[in-house]
N, C-alpha and C. Protein backbone atom coordinates (compact mmCIF):
# COMPACT_ATOMS: atom_id res chain seq x y z
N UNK A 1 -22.20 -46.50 -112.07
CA UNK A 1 -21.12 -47.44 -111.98
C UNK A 1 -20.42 -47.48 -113.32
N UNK A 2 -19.25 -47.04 -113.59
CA UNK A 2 -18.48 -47.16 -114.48
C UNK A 2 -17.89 -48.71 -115.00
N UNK A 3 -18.15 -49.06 -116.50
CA UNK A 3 -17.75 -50.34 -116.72
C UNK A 3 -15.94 -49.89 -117.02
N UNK A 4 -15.63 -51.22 -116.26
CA UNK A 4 -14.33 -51.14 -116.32
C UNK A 4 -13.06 -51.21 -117.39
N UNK A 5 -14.28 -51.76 -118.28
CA UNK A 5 -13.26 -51.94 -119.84
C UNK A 5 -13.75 -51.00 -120.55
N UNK A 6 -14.65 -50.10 -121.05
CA UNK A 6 -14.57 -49.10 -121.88
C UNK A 6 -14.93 -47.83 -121.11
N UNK A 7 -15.39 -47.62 -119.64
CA UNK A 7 -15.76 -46.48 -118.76
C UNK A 7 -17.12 -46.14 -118.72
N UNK A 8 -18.20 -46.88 -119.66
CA UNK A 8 -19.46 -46.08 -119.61
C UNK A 8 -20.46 -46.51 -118.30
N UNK A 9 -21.24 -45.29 -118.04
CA UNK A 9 -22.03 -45.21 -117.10
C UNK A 9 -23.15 -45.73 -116.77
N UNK A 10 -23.54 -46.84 -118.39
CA UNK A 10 -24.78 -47.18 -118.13
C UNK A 10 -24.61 -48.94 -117.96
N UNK A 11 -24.75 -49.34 -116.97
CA UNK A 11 -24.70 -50.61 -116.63
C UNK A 11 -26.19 -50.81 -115.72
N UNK A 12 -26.44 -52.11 -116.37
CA UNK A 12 -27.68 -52.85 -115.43
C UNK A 12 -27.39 -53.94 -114.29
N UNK A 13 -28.09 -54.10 -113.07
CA UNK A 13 -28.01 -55.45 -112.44
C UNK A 13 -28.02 -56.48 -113.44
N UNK A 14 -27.09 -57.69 -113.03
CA UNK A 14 -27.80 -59.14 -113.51
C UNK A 14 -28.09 -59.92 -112.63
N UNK A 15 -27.63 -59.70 -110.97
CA UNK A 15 -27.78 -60.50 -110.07
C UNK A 15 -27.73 -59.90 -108.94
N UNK A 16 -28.04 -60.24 -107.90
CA UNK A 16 -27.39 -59.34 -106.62
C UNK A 16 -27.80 -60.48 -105.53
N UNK A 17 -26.88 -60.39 -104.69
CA UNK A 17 -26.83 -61.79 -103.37
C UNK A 17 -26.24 -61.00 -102.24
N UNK A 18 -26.87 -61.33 -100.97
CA UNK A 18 -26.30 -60.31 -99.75
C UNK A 18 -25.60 -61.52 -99.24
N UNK A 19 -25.13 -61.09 -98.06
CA UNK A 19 -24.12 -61.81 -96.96
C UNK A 19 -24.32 -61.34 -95.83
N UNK A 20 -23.16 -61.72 -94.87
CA UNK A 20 -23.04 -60.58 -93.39
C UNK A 20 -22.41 -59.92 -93.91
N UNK A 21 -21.32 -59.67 -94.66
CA UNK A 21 -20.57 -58.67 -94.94
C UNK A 21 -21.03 -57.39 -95.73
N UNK A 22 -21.57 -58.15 -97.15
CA UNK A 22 -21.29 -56.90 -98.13
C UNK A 22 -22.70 -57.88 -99.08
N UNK A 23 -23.37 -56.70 -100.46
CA UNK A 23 -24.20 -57.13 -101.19
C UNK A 23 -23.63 -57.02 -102.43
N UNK A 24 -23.12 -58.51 -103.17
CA UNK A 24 -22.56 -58.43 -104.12
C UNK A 24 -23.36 -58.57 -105.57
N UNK A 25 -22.89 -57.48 -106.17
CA UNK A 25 -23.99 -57.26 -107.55
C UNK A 25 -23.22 -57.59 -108.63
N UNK A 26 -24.07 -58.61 -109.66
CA UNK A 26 -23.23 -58.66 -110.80
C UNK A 26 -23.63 -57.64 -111.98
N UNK A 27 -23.07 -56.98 -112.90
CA UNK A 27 -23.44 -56.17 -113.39
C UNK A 27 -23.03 -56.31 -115.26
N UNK A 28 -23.92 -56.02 -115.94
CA UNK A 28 -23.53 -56.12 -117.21
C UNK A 28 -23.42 -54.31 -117.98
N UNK A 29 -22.15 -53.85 -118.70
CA UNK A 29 -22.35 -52.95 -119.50
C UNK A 29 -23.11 -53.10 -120.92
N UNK A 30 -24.07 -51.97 -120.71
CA UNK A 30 -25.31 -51.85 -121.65
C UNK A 30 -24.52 -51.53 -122.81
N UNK A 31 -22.72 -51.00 -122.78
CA UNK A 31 -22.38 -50.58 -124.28
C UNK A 31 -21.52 -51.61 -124.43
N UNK A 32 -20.99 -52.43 -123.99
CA UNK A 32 -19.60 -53.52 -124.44
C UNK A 32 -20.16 -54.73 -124.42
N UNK A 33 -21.37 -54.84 -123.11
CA UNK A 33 -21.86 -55.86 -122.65
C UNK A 33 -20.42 -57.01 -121.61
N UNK A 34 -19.80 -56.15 -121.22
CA UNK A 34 -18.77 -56.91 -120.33
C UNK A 34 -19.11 -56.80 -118.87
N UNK A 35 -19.27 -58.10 -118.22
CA UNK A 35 -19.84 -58.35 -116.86
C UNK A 35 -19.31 -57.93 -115.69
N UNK A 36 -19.03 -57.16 -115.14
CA UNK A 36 -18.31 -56.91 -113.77
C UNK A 36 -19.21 -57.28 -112.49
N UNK A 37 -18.36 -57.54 -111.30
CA UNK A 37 -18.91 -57.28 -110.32
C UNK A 37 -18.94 -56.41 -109.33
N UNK A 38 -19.67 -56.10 -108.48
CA UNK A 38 -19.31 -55.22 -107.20
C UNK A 38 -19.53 -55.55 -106.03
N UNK A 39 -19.04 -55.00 -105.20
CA UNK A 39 -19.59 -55.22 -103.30
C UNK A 39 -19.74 -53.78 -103.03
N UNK A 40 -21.00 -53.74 -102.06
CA UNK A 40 -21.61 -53.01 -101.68
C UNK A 40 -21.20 -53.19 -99.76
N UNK A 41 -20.70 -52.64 -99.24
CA UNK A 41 -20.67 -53.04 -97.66
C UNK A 41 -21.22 -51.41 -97.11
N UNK A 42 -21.78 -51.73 -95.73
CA UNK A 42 -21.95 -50.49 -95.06
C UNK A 42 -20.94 -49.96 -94.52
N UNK A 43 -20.55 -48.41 -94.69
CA UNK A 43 -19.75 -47.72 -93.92
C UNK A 43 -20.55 -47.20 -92.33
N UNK A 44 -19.43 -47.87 -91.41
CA UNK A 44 -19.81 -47.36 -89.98
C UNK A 44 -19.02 -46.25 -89.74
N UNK A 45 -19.20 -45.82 -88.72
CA UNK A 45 -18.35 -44.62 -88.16
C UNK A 45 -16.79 -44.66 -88.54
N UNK A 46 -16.15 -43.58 -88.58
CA UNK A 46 -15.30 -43.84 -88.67
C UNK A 46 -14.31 -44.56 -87.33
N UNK A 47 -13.17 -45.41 -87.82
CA UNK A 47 -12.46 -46.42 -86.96
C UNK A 47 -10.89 -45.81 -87.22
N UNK A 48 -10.36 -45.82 -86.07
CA UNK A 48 -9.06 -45.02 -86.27
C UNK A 48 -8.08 -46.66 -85.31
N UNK A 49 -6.91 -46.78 -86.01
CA UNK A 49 -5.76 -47.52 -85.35
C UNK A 49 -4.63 -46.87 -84.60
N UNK A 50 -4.55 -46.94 -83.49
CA UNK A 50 -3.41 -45.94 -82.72
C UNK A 50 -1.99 -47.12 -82.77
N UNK A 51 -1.56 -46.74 -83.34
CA UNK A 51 0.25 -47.11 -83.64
C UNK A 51 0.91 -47.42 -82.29
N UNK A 52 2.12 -48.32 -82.07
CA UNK A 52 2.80 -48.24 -81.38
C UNK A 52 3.32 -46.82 -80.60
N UNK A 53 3.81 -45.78 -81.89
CA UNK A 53 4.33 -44.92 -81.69
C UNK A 53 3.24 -43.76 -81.74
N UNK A 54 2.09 -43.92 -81.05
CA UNK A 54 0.55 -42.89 -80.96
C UNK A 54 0.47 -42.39 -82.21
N UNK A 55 1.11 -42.61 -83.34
CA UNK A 55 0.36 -42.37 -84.72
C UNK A 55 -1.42 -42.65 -84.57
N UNK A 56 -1.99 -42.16 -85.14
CA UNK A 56 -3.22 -42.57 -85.36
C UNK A 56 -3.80 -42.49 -87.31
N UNK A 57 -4.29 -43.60 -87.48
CA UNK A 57 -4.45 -43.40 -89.14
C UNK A 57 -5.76 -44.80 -88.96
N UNK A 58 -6.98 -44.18 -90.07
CA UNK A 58 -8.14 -44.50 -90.48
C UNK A 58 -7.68 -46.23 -90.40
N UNK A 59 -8.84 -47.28 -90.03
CA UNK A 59 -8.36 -48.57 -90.12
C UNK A 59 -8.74 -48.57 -91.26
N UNK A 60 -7.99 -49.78 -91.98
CA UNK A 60 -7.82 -49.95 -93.77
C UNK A 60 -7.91 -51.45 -93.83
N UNK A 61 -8.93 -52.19 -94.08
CA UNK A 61 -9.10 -53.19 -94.28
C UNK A 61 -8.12 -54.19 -94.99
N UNK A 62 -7.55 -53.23 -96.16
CA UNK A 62 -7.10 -53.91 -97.49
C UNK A 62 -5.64 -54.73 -96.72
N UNK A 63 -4.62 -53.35 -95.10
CA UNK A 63 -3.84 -53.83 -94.42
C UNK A 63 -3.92 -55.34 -93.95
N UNK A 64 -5.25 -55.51 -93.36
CA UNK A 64 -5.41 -56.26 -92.73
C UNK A 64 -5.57 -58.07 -93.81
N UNK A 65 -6.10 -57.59 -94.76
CA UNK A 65 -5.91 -58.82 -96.14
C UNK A 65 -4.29 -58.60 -96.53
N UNK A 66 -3.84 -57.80 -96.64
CA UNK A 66 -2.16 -58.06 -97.30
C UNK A 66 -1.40 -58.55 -96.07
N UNK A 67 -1.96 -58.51 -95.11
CA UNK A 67 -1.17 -59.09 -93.99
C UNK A 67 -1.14 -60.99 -93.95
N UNK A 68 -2.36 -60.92 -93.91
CA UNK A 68 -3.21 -62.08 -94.35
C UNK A 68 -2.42 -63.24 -95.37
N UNK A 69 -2.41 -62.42 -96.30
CA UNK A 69 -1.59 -62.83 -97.83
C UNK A 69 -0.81 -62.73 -97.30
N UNK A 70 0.22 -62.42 -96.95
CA UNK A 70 1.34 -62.84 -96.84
C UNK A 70 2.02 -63.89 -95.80
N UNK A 71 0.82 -63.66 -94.69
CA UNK A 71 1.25 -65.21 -93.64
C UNK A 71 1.09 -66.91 -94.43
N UNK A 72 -0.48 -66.23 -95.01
CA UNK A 72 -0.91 -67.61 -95.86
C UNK A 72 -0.79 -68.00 -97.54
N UNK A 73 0.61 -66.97 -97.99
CA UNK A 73 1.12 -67.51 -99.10
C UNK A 73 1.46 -69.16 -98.71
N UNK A 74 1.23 -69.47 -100.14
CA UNK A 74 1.54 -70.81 -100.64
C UNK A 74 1.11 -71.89 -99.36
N UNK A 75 0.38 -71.82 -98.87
CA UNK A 75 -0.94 -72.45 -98.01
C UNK A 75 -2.20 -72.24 -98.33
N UNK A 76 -2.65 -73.58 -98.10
CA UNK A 76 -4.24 -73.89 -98.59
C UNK A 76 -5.33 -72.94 -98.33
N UNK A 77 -5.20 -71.79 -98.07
CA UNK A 77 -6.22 -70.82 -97.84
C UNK A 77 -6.39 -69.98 -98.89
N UNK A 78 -8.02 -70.12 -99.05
CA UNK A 78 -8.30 -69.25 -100.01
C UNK A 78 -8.37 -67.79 -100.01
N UNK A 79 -8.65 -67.31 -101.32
CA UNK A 79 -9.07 -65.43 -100.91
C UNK A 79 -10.17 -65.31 -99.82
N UNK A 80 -11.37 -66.05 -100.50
CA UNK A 80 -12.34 -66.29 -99.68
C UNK A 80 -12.78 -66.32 -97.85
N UNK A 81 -11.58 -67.38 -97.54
CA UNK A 81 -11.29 -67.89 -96.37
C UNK A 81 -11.00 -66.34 -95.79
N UNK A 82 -9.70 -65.59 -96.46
CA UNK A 82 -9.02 -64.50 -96.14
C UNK A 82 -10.27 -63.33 -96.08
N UNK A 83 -10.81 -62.84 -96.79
CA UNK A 83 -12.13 -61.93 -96.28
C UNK A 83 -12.49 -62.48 -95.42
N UNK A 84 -13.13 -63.31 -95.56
CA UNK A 84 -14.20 -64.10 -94.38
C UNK A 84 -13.60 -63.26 -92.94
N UNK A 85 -12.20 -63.87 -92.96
CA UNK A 85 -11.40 -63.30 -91.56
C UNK A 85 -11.40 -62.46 -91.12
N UNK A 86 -11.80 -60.98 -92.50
CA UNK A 86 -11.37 -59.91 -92.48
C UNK A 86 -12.32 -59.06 -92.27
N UNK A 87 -13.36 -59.76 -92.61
CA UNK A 87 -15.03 -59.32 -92.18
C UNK A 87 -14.99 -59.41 -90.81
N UNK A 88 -14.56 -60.32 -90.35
CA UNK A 88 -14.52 -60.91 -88.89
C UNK A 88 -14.34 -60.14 -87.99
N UNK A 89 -13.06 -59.83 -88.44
CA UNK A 89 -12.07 -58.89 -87.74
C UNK A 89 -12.79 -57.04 -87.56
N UNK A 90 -13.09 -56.97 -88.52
CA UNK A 90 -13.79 -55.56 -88.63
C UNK A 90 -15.09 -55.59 -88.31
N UNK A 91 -15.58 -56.60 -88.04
CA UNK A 91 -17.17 -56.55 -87.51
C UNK A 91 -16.94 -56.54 -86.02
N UNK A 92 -16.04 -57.05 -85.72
CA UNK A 92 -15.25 -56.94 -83.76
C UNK A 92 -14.84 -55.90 -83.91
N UNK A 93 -14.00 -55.08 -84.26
CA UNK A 93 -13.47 -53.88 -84.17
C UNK A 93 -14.70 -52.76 -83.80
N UNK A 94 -15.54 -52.69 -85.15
CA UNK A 94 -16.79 -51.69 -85.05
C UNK A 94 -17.97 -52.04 -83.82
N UNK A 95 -18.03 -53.40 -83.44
CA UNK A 95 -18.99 -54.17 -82.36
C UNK A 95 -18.51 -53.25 -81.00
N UNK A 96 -17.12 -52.74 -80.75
CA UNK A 96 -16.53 -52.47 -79.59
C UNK A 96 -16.98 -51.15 -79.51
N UNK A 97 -17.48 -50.53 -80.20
CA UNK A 97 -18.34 -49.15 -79.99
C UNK A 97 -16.83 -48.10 -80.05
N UNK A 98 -15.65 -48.56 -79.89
CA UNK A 98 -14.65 -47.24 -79.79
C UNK A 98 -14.47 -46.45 -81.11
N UNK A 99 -14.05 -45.45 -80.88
CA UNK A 99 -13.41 -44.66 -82.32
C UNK A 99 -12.25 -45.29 -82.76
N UNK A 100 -10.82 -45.50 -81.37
CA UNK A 100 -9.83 -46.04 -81.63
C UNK A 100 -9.61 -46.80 -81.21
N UNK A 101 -8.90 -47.85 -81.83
CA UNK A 101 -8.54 -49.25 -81.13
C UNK A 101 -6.99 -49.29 -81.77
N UNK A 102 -5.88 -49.64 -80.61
CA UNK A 102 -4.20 -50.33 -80.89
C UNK A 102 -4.38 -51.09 -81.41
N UNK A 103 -3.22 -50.77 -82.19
CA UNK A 103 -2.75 -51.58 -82.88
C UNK A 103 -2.66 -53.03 -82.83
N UNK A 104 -2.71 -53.10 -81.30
CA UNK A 104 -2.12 -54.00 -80.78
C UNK A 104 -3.11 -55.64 -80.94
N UNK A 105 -4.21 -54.49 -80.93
CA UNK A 105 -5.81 -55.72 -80.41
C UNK A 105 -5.92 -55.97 -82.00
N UNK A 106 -6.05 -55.15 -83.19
CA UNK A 106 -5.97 -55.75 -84.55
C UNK A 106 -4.61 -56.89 -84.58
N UNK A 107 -3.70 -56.73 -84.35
CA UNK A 107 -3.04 -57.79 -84.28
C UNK A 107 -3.38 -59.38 -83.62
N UNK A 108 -3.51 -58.98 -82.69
CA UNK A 108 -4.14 -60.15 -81.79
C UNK A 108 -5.34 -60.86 -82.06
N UNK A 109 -5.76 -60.24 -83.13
CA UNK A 109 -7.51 -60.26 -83.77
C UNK A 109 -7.09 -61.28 -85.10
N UNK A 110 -6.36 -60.70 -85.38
CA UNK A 110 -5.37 -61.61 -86.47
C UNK A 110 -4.74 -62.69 -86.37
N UNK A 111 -3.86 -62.73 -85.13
CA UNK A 111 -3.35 -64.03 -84.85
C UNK A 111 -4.36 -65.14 -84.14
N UNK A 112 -5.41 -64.65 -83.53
CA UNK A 112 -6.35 -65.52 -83.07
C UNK A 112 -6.94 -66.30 -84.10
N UNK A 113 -7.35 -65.96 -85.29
CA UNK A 113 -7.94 -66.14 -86.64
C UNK A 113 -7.17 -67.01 -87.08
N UNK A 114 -5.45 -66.66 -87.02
CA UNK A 114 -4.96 -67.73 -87.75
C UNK A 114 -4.48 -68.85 -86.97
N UNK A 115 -4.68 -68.54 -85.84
CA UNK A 115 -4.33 -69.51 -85.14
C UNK A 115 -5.23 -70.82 -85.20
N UNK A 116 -6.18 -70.36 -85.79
CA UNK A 116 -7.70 -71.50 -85.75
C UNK A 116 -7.43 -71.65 -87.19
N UNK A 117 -6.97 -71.13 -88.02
CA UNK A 117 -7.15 -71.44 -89.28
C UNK A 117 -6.21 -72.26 -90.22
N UNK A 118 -5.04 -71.74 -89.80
CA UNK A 118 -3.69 -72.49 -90.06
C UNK A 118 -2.52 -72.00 -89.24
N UNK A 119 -2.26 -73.29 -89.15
CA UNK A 119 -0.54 -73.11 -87.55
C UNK A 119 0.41 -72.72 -88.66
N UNK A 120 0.72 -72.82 -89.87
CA UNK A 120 1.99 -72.26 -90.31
C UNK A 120 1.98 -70.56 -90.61
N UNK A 121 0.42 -70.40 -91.03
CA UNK A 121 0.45 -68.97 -91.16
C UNK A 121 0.26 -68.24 -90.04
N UNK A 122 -0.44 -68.72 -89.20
CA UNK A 122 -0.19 -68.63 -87.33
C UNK A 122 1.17 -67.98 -87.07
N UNK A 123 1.92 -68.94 -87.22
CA UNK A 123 3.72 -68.93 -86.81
C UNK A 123 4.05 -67.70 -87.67
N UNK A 124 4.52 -68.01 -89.00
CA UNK A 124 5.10 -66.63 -89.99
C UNK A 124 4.28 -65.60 -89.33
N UNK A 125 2.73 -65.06 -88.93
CA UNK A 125 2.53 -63.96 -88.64
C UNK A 125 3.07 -63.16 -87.65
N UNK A 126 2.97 -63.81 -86.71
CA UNK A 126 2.87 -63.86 -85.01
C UNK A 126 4.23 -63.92 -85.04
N UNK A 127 5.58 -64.25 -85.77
CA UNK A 127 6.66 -64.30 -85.35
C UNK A 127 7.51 -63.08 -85.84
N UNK A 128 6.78 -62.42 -87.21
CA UNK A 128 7.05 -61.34 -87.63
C UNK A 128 6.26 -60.24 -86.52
N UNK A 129 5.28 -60.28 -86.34
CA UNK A 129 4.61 -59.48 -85.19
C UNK A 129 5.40 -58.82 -83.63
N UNK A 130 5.07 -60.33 -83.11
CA UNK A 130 5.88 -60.06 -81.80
C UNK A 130 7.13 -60.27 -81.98
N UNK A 131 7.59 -59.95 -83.29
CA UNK A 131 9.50 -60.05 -82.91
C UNK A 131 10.41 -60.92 -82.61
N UNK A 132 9.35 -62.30 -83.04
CA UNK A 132 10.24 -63.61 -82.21
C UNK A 132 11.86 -63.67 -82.51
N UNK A 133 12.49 -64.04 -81.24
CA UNK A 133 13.69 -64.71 -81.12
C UNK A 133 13.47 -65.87 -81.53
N UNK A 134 14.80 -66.87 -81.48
CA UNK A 134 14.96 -68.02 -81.76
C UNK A 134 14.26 -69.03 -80.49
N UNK A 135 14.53 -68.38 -79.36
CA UNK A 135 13.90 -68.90 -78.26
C UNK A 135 12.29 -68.81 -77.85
N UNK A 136 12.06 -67.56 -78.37
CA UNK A 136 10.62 -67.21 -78.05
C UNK A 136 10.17 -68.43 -79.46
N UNK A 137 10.56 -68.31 -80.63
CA UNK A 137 9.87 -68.68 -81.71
C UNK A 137 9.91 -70.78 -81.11
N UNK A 138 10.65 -71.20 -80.63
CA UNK A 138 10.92 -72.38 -80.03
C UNK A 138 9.92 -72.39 -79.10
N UNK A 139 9.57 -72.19 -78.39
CA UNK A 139 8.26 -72.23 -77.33
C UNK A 139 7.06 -72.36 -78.19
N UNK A 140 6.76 -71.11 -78.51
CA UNK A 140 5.43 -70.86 -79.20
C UNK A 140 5.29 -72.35 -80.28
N UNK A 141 6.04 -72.78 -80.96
CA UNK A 141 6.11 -74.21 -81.63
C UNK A 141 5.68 -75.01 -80.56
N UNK A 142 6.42 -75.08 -79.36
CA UNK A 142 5.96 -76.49 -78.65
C UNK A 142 4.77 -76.20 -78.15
N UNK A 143 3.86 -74.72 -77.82
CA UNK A 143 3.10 -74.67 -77.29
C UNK A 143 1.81 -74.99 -78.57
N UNK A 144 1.93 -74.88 -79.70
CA UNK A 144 1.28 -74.96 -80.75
C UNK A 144 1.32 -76.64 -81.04
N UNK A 145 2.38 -77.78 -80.86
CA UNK A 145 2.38 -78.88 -81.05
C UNK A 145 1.86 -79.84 -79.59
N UNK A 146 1.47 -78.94 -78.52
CA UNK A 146 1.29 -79.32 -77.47
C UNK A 146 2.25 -80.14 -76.34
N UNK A 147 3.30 -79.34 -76.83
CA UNK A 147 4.30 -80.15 -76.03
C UNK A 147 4.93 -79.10 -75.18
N UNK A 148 5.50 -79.65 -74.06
CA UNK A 148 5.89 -78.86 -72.81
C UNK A 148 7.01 -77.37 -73.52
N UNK A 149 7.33 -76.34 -72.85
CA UNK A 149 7.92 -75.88 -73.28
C UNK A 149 9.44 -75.93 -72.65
N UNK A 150 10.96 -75.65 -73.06
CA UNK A 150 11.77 -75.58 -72.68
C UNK A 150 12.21 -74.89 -71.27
């Protein structure tokens, strides 16, 4: 493991704590003595996303957090919260035994998440997603405030 501020190779554990997700190690360099951390997660098979347009490309987690970030800028959700989701999301994906899964169901995997997590980042996702109109985006509000729709 390379320390990140001067590059050397010899670093020791100082800690290590598992999760469901990943085993995060804290680590000290034996030449600077500067602390980094790491995550350790298991690689499963490989997971492929089929595109609208039958593209197919490796699923990329990091997509699925910048998506994230950007519904739940400047809302009370943490980074934290945001993995958590993202673990979530990719532990369903790999659970489904397929190679490929649409696009479509990572999306939906996403908006379900935020839909439980926060209604404003709910809305910004889901409205950039499915393309809302002014009319579609008007429903989905009343159906989210529980009120009848138009």
């Amino acid at each position: 493991m390379l320390c990140p501020v001067c590059r050397s190779g010899d670093s020791r554990v100082v800690d290590s704590r598992e999760d469901d997700a990943a085993v995060r190690r804290r680590r000290e360099c034996q030449s600077c003595r500067n602390r980094f951390t790491t995550y350790e997660r298991i690689e499963s098979g490989r997971l492929f996303v089929v595109k609208k347009d039958g593209r197919r490309e490796p699923f990329n987690r990091d997509k699925v957090i910048g998506g994230l970030r950007k519904a739940c800028e400047k809302r009370p959700i943490s980074d934290a919260q945001m993995q958590e989701v993202t673990d979530s999301i990719e532990r369903d994906l790999y659970a489904r035994g397929e190679s490929e899964i649409p696009s479509s169901a990572v999306g939906e995997l996403i908006m379900g998440a935020l839909r439980t997590l926060d209604k404003v980042a709910y809305i910004r996702f889901a409205s950039v997603y499915r393309e809302f109109d002014l009319q579609t985006f008007q429903e989905e509000l009343a159906q989210l405030l529980g009120k009848p729709g138009r």
